[in-house]
Protein backbone atom coordinates (compact mmCIF):
# COMPACT_ATOMS: atom_id res chain seq x y z
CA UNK A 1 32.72 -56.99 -22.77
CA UNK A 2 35.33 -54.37 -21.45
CA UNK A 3 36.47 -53.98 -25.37
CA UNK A 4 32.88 -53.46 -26.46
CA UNK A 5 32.36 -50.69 -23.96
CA UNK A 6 35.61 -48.93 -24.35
CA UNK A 7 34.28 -49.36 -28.42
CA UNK A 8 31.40 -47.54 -27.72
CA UNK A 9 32.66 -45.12 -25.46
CA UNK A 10 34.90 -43.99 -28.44
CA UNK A 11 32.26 -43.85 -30.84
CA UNK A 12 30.42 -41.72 -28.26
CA UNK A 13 31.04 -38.59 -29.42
CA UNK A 14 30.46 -39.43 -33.49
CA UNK A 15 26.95 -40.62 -31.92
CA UNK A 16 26.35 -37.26 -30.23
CA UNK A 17 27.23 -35.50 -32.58
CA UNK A 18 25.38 -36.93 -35.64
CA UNK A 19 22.43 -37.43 -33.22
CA UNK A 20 22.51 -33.19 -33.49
CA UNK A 21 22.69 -33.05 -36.43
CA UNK A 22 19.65 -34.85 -36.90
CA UNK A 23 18.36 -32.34 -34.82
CA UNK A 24 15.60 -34.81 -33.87
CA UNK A 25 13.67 -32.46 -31.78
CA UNK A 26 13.73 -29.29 -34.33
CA UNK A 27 12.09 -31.96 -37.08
CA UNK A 28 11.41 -35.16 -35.63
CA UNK A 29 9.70 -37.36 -38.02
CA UNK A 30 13.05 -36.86 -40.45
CA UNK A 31 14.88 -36.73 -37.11
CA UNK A 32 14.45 -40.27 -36.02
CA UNK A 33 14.47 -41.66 -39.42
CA UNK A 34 17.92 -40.46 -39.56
CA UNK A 35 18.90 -41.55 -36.86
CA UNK A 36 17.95 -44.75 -37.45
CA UNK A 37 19.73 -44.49 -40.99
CA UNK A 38 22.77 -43.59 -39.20
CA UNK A 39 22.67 -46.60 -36.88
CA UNK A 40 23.38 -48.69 -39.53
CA UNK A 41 27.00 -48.00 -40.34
CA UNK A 42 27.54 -47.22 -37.33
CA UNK A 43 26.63 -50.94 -36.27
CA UNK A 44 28.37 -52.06 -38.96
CA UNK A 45 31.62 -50.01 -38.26
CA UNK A 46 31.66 -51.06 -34.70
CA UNK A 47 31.44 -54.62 -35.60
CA UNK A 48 34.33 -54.50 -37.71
CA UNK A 49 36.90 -52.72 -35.46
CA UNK A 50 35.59 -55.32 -32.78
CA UNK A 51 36.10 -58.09 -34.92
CA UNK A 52 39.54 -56.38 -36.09
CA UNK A 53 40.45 -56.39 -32.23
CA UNK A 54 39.76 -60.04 -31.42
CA UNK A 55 41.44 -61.38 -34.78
CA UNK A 56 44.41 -59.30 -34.02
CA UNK A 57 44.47 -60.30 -30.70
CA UNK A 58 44.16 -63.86 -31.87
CA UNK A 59 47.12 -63.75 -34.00
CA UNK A 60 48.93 -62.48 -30.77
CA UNK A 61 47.59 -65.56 -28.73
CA UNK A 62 48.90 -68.32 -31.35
CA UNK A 63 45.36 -68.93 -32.88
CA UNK A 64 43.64 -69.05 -29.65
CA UNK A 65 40.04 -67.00 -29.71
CA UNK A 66 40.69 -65.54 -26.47
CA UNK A 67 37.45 -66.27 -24.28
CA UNK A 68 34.75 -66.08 -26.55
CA UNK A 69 31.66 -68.19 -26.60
CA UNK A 70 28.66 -68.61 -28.72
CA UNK A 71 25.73 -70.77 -29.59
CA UNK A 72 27.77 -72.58 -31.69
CA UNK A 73 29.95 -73.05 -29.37
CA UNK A 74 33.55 -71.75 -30.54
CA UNK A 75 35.90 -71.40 -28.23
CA UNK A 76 39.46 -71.86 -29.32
CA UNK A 77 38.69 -70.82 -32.52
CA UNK A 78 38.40 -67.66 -34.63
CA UNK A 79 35.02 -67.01 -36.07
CA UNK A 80 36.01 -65.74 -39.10
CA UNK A 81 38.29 -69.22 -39.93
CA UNK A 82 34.55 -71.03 -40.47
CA UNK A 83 33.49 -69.38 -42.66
CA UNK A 84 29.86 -70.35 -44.64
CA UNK A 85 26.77 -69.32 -43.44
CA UNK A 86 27.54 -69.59 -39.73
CA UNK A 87 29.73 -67.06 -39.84
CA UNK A 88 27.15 -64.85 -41.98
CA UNK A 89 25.01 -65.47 -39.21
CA UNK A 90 27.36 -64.94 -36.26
CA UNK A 91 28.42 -61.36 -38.13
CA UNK A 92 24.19 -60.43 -38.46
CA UNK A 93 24.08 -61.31 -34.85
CA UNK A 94 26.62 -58.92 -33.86
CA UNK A 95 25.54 -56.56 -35.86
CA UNK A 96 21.80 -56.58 -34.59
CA UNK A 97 23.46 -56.84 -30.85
CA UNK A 98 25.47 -53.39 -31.80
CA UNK A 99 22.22 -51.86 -33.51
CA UNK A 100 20.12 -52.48 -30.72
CA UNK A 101 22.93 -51.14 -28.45
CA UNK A 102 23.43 -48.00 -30.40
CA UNK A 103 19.27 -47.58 -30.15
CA UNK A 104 20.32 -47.28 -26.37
CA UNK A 105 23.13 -44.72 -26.27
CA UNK A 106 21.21 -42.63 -29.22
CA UNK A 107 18.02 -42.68 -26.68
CA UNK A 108 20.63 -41.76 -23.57
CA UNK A 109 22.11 -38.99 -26.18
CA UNK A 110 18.39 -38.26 -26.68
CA UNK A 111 18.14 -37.65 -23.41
CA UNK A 112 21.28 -35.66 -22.65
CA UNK A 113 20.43 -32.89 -25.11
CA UNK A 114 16.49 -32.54 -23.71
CA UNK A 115 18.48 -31.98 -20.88
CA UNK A 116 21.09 -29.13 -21.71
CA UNK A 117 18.19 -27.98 -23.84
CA UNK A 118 15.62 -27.96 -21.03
CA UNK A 119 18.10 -26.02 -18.86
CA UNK A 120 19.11 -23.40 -21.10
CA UNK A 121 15.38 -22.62 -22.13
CA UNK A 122 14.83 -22.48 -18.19
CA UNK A 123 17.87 -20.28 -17.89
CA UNK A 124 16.93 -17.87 -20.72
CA UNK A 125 12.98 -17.86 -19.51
CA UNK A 126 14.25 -16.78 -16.08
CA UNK A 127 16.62 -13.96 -17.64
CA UNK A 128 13.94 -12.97 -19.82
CA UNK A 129 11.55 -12.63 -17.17
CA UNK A 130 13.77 -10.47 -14.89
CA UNK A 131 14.52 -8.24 -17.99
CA UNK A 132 10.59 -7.68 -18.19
CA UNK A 133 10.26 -7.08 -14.39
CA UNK A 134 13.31 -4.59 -14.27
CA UNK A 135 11.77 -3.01 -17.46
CA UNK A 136 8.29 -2.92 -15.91
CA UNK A 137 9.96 -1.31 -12.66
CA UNK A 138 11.76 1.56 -14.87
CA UNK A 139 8.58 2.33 -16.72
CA UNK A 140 6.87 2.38 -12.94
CA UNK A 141 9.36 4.48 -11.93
CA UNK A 142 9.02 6.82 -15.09
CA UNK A 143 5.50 7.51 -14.53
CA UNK A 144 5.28 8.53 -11.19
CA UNK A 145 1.69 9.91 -10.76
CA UNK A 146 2.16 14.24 -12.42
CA UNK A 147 -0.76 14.87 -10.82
CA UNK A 148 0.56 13.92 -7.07
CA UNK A 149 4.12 16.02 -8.14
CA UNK A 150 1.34 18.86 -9.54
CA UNK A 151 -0.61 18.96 -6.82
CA UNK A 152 2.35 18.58 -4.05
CA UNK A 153 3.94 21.58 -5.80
CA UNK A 154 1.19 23.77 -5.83
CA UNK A 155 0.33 22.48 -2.21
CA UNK A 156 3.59 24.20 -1.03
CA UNK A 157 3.51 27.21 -3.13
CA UNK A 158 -0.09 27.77 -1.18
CA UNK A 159 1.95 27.18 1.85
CA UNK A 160 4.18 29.68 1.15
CA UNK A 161 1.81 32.39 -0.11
CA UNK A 162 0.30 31.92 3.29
CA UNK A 163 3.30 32.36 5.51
CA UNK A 164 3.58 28.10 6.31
CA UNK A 165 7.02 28.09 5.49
CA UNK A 166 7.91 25.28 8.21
CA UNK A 167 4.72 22.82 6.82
CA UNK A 168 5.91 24.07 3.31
CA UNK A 169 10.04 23.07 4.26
CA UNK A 170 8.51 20.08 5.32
CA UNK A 171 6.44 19.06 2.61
CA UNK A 172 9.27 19.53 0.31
CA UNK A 173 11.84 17.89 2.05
CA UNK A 174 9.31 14.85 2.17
CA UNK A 175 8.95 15.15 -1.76
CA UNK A 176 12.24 15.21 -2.22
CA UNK A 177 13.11 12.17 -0.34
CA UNK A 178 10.66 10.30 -2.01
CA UNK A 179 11.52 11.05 -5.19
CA UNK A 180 15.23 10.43 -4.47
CA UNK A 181 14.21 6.58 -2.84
CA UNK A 182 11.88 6.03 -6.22
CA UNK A 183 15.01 6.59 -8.74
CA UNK A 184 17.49 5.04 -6.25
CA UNK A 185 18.72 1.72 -7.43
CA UNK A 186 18.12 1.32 -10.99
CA UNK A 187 18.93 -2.42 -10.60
CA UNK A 188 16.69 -3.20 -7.21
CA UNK A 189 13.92 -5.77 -7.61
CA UNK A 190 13.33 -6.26 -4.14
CA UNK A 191 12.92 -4.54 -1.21
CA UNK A 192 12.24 -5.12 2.65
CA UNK A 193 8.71 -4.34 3.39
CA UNK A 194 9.67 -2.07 6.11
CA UNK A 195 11.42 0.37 3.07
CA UNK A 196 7.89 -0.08 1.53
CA UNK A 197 5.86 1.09 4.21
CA UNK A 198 8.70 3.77 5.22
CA UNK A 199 7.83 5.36 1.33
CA UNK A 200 4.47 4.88 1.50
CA UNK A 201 4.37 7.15 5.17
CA UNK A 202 6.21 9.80 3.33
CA UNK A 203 3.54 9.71 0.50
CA UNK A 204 0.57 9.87 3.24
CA UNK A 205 2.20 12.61 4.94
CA UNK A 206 2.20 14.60 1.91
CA UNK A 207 -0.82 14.25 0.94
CA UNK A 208 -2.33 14.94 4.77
CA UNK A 209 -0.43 18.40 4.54
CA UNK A 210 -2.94 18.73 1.25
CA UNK A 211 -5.91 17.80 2.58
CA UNK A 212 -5.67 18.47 6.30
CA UNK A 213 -8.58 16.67 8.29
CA UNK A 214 -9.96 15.65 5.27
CA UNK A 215 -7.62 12.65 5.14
CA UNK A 216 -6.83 9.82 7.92
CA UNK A 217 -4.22 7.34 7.80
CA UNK A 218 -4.14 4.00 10.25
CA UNK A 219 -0.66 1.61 8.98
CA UNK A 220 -0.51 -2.14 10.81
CA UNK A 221 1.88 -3.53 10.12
CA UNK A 222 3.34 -6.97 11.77
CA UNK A 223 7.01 -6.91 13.29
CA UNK A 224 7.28 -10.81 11.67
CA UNK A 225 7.05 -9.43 7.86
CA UNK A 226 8.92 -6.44 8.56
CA UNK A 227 12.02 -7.95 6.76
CA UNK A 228 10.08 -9.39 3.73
CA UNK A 229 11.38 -9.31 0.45
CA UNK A 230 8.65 -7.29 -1.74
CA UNK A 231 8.73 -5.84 -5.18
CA UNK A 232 10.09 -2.25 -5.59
CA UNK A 233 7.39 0.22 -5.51
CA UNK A 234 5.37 -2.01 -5.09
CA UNK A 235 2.63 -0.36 -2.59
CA UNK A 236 3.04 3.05 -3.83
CA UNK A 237 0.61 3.14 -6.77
CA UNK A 238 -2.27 0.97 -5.13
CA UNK A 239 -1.98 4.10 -1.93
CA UNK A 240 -1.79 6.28 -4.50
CA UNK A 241 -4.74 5.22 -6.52
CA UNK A 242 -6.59 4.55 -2.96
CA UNK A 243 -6.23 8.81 -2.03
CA UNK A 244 -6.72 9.81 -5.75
CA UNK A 245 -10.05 7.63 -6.34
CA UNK A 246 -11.03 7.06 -2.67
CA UNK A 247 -10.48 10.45 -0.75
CA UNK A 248 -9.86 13.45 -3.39
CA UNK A 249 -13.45 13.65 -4.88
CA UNK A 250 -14.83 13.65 -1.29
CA UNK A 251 -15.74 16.39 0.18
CA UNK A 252 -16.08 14.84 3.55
CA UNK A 253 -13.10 13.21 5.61
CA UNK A 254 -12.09 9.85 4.65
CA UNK A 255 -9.29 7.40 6.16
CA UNK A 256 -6.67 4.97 3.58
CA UNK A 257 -5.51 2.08 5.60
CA UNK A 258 -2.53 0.09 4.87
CA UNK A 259 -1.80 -3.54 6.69
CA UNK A 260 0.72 -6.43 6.35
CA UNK A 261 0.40 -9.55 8.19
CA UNK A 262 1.83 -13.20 7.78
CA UNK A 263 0.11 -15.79 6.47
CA UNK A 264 -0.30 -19.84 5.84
CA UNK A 265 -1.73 -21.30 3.47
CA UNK A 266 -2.01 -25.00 2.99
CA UNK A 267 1.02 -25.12 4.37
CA UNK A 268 2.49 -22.27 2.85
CA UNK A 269 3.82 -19.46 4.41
CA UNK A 270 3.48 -16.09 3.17
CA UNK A 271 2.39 -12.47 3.67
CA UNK A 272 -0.81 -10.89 3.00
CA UNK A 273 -0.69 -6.83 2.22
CA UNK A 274 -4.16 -4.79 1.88
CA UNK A 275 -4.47 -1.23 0.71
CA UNK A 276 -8.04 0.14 1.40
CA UNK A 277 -9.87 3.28 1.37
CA UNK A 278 -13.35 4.93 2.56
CA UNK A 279 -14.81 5.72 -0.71
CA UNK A 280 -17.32 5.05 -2.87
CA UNK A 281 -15.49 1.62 -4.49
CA UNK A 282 -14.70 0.44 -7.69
CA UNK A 283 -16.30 1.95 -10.57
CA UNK A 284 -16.85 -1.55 -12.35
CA UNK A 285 -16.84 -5.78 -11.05
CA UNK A 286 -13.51 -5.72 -9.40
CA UNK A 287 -12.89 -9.02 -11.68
CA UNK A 288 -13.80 -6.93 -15.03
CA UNK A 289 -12.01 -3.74 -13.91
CA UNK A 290 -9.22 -5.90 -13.10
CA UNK A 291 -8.90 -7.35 -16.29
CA UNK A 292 -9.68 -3.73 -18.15
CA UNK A 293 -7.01 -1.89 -16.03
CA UNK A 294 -4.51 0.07 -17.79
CA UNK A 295 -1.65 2.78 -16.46
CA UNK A 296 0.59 2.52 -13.58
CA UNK A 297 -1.63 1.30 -10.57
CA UNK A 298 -3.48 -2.19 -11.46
CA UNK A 299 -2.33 -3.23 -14.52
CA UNK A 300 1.25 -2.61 -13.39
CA UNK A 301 0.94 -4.08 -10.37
CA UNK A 302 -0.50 -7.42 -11.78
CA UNK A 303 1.93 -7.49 -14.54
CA UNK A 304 4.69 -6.88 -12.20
CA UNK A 305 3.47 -9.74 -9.90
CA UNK A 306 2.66 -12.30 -12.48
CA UNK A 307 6.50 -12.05 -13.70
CA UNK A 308 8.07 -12.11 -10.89
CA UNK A 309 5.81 -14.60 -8.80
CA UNK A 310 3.88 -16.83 -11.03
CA UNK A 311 0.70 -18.45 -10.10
CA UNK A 312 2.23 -18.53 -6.21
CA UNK A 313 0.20 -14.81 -5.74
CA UNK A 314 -3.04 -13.58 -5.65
CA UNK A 315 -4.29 -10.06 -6.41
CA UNK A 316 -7.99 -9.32 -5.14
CA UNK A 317 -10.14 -6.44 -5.93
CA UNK A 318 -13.48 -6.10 -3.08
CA UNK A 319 -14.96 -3.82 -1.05
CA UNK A 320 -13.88 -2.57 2.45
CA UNK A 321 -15.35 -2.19 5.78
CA UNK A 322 -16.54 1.37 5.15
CA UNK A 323 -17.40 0.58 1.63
CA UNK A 324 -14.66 1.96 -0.52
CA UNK A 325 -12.18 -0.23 -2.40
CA UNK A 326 -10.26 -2.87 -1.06
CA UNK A 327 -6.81 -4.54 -3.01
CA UNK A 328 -5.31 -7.53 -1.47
CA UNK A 329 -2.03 -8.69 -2.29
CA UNK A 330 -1.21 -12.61 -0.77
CA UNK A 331 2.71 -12.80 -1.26
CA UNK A 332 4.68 -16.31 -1.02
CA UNK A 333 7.75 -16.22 1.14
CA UNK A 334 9.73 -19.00 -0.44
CA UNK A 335 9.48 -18.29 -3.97
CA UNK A 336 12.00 -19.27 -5.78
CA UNK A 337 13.20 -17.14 -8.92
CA UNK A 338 16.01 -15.34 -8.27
CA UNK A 339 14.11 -11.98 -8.88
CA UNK A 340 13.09 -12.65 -5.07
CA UNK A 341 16.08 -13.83 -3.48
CA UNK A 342 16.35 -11.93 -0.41
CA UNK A 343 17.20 -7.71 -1.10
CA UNK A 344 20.42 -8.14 1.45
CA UNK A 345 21.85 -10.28 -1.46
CA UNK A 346 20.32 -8.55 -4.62
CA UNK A 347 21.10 -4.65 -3.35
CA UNK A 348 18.29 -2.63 -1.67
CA UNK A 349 17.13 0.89 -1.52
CA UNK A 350 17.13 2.51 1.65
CA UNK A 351 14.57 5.33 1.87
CA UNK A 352 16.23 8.35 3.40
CA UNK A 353 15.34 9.57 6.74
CA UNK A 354 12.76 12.44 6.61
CA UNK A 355 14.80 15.94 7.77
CA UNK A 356 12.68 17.33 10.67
């Protein structure tokens, strides 16, 4: 038995290595017919060196067969000194007993290479998604909104013109430290939520220097997801889209809240993030509009979210209290790509602090 194993653990390798190049799951009708083929002499080879073993090591016993036994019942004899047709049949034995066994270590090969295979497709289709989501988050960060960089500038050259130099000083320094937190970190993925919500204050401020009373902002956010691990920039557009769509075309005032909570769902913990506003709502069915979004805010956000998280997220489109439009983010905390490991071991951005 022990010589039979070590047999097979030499041929082994051949196996493996013919098995590939069979390539049985590239082409696999031709794959396992070769492979089959290939059993043959390799039955046939591994019946001779075994045979070559035990007749050299009955030469070295004095003619003794050393402990073999078979239906016919030879035991201190060599097989091949019978001759006839019961040796034919003892050698077709043998060779159906290897054949059969190399069916099992081509399946284990089998096996083995789904294996390695599965793993590196798993490896690449993780790489290749966080290529896409660090290419979707330099395109994000690319096309940050010209109208809200227009509109800031000529916000504080009005300030200026009319003597506001502190609110102008102000609004500038705010601009500037948001636009140096959006391009920090070309490789960051994830941030805490708190850095989120820190970005999306300085954004609010700026744009409630533009419109004065005209624009109220209530942020709730819970102390137990303050830490969470959330996609870069991830906020920003949905506030932004919420004051462009929900406040600007107003005439009268209107208020953009922001909230973050945790949440479980069957089990599962996670965090839920809404962004809503006051105004007059979606244009179209949330669920069409949703699927006919294009540009940064949507369409980014759901492409973003369905590459790094999956099927583990949900992005809803309604309507809020006061009627305006309502986008709710629910967030899994135990994902498990490593796109949302936590930002302490992936690098973060820290937003600056505002200059007073």
């Amino acid at each position: 038995l022990w010589t039979r194993l070590h047999l097979w653990a030499l041929l082994l390798p051949v196996v493996l290595w013919l098995f590939r190049w069979a390539d049985v799951r590239a082409r696999l009708k031709r794959g396992v017919g070769w492979v089959l083929l290939i059993g043959v002499p390799v039955a046939v080879v591994h019946v001779a060196v075994e045979r070559g073993i035990f007749a050299v090591a009955t030469l070295t016993r004095g003619g003794i067969y050393p402990s073999f036994t078979t239906s016919f019942d030879f035991r201190a004899v060599d097989p091949y000194s019978i001759g006839g047709w019961r040796l034919a049949v003892f050698l077709v034995r043998r060779f159906i007993a290897d054949y059969f066994t190399y069916f099992i270590v081509a399946a284990l090969c089998f096996a083995y290479e789904h294996f390695l295979r599965s793993r590196q497709q798993e490896e690449q289709t993780q790489a290749l998604q966080a290529e896409l989501a660090q290419a979707q988050l330099q395109a994000l960060r690319m096309q940050v909104n010209p109208h809200f960089l227009f509109n800031t500038l000529n916000a504080i050259a009005v300030l200026v013109r009319g003597g506001e130099t502190s609110k102008a000083g102000r609004t500038l320094r705010l601009l500037s430290d948001m636009l140096r937190a959006t391009f920090k970190g070309a490789d960051v993925q994830m941030a805490p939520l708190r850095e989120e919500i820190d970005l999306v204050e300085r954004y609010l401020e700026i744009e409630e220097i533009r419109f004065g009373d005209r624009l109220r902002v209530e942020i709730e956010v819970d102390p137990d997801v303050s830490e969470v691990p959330v996609p870069y920039l991830l906020l920003q557009p949905l506030v932004e889209n919420a004051v462009r769509h929900g406040i600007a075309p107003h005439a009268e005032a209107g208020v953009v809240r922001v909230s973050a909570r945790p949440t479980t769902t069957q089990g599962q913990k996670g965090v839920e993030l809404v962004v809503a506003d006051s105004g007059s709502g979606f244009p179209k069915d949330p669920e069409t509009l949703l699927a006919e979004s294009e540009g940064v805010g949507l369409a980014n956000t759901k492409r973003r979210l369905e590459t790094l998280y999956g099927d583990a997220h949900t992005l809803e489109l309604g309507t809020a209290a006061e009627g305006g439009a309502r986008v709710t983010l629910q967030l899994p905390l135990d994902a498990g790509p490593d796109q949302l490991r936590p930002a302490s071991e992936q690098g973060t951005t820290t937003v600056p602090a505002p200059e007073s």
